[in-house]
C-alpha atoms as a PDB file:
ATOM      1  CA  UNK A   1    -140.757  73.108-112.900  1.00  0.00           C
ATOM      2  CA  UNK A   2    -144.039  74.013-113.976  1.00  0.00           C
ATOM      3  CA  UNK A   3    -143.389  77.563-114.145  1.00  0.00           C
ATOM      4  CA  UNK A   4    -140.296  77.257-116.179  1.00  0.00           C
ATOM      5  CA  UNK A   5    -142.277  74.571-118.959  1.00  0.00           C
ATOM      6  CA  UNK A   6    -144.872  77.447-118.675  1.00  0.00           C
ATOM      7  CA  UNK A   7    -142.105  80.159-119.728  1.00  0.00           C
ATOM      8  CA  UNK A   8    -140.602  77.878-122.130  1.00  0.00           C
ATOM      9  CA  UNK A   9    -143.712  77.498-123.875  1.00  0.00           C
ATOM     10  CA  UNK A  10    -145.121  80.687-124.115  1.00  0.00           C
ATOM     11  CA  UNK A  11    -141.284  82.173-125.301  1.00  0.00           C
ATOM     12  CA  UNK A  12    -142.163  81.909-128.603  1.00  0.00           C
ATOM     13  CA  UNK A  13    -145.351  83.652-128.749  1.00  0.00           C
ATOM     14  CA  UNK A  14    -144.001  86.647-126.563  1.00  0.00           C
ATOM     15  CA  UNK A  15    -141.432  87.009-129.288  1.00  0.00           C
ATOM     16  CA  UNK A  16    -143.322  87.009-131.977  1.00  0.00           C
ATOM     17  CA  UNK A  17    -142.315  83.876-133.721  1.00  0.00           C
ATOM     18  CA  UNK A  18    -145.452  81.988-134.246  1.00  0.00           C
ATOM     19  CA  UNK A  19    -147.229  83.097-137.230  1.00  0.00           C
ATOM     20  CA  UNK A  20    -150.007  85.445-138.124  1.00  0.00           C
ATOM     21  CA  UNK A  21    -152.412  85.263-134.919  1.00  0.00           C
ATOM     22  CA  UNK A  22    -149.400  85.880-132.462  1.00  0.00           C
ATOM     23  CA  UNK A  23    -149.829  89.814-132.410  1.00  0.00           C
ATOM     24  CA  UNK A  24    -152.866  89.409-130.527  1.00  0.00           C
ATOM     25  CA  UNK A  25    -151.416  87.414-127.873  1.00  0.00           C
ATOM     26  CA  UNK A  26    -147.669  88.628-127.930  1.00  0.00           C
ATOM     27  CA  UNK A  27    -148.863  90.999-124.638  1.00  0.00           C
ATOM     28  CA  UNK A  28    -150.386  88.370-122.785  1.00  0.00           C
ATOM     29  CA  UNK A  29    -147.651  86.092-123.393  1.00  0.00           C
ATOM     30  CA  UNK A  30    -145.157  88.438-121.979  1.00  0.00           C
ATOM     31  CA  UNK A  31    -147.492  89.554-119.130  1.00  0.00           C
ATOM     32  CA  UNK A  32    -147.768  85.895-118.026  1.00  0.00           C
ATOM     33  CA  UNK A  33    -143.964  85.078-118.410  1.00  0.00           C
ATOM     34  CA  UNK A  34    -143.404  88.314-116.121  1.00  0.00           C
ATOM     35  CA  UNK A  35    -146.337  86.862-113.299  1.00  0.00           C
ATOM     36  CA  UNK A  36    -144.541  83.298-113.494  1.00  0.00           C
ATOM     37  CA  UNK A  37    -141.167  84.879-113.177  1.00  0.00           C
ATOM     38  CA  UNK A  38    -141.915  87.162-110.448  1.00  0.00           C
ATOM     39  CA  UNK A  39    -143.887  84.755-108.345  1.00  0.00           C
ATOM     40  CA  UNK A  40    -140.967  82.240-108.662  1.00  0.00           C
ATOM     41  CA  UNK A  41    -138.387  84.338-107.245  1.00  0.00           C
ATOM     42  CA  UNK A  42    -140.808  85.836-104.759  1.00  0.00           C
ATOM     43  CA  UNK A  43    -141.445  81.948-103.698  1.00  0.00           C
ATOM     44  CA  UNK A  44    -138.017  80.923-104.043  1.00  0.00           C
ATOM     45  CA  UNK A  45    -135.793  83.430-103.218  1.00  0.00           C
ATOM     46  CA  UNK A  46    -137.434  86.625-101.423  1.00  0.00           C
ATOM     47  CA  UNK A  47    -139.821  84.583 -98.866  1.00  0.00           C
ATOM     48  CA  UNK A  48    -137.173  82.385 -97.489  1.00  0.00           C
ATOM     49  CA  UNK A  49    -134.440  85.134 -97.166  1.00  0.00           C
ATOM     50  CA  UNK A  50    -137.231  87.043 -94.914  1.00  0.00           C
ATOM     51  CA  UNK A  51    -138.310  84.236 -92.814  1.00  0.00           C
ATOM     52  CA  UNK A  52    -134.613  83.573 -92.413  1.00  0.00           C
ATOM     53  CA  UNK A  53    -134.068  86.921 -91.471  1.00  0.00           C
ATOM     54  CA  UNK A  54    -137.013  86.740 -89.017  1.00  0.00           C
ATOM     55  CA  UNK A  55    -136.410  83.889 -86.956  1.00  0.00           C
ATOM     56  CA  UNK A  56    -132.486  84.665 -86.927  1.00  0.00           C
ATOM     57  CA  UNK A  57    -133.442  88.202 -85.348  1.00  0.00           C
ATOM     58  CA  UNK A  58    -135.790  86.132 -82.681  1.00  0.00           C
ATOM     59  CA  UNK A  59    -133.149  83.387 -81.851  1.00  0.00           C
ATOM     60  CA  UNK A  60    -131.014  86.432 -80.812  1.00  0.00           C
ATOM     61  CA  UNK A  61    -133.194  88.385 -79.031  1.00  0.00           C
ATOM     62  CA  UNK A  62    -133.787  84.738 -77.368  1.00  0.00           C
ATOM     63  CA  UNK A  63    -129.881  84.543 -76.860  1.00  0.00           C
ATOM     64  CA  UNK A  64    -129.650  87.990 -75.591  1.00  0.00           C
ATOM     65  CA  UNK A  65    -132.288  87.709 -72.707  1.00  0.00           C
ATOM     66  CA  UNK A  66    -131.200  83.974 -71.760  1.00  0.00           C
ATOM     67  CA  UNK A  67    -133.715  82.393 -72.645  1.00  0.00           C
ATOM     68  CA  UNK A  68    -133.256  78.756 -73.756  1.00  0.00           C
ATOM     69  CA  UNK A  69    -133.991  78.640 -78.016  1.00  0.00           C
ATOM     70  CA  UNK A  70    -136.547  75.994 -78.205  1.00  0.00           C
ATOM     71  CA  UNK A  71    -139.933  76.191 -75.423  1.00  0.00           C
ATOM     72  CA  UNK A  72    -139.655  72.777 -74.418  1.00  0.00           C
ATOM     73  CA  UNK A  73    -135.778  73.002 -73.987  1.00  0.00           C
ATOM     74  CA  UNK A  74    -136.447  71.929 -70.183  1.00  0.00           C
ATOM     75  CA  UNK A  75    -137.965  68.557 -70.938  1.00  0.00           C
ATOM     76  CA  UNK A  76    -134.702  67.905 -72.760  1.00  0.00           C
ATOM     77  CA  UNK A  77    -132.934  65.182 -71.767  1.00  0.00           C
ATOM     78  CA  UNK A  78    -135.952  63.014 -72.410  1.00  0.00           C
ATOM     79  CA  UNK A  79    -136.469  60.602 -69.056  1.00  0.00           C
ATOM     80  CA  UNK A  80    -135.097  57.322 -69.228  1.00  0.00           C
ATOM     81  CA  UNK A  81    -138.068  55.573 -68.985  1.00  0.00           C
ATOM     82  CA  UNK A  82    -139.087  57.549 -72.803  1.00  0.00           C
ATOM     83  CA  UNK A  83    -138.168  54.385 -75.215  1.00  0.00           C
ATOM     84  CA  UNK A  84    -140.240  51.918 -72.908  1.00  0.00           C
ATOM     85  CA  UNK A  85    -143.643  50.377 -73.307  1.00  0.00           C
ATOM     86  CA  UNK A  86    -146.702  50.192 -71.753  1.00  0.00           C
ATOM     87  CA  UNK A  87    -146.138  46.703 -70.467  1.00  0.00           C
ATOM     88  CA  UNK A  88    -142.841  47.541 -69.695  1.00  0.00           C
ATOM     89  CA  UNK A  89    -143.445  50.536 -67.939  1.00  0.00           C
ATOM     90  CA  UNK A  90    -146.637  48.832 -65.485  1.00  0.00           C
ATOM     91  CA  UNK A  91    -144.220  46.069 -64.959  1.00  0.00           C
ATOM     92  CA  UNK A  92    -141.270  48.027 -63.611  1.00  0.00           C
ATOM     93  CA  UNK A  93    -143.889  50.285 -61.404  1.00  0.00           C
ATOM     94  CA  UNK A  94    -145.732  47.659 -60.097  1.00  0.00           C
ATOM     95  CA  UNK A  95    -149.091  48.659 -60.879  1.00  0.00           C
END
């Protein structure tokens, strides 16, 4: 959002529309729209996509040796003692 008010803004002093002082800044207007751009859809789009591709190439690799896909996939089902408190667990131990 703040990228795009940041675009918005600067649009018409990239193109030139702003009156007399806007030929000295017309090329940093358009460099900054280009960073802004380029860092959006390398945050947005390209760095996702990767990690994506990443951890979907390890979760097969996983499924290929037979290895469960989470670490702590042998605690799992939780005991049946998990939801119980303190109190409750002393009490039904005895201690």
């Amino acid at each position: 959002m703040t990228a795009l008010a940041a675009i918005f803004a600067l649009t018409p002093l990239a193109l030139g529309i702003t009156g007399h002082g806007g030929f000295i800044s017309q090329p940093l207007a358009i460099v900054v729209i280009g960073g802004l751009l380029s860092s959006t859809v390398l945050t947005l789009i390209v760095l996702p996509t990767l990690y994506n591709l990443v951890e979907g190439a390890k979760e097969r690799r996983r499924e290929k040796r037979g290895e469960p896909a989470v670490a702590d996939a042998a605690a799992w089902p939780p005991p049946s003692d998990a939801g119980l408190t303190r109190r409750a667990l002393r009490d039904r131990t005895g201690d």
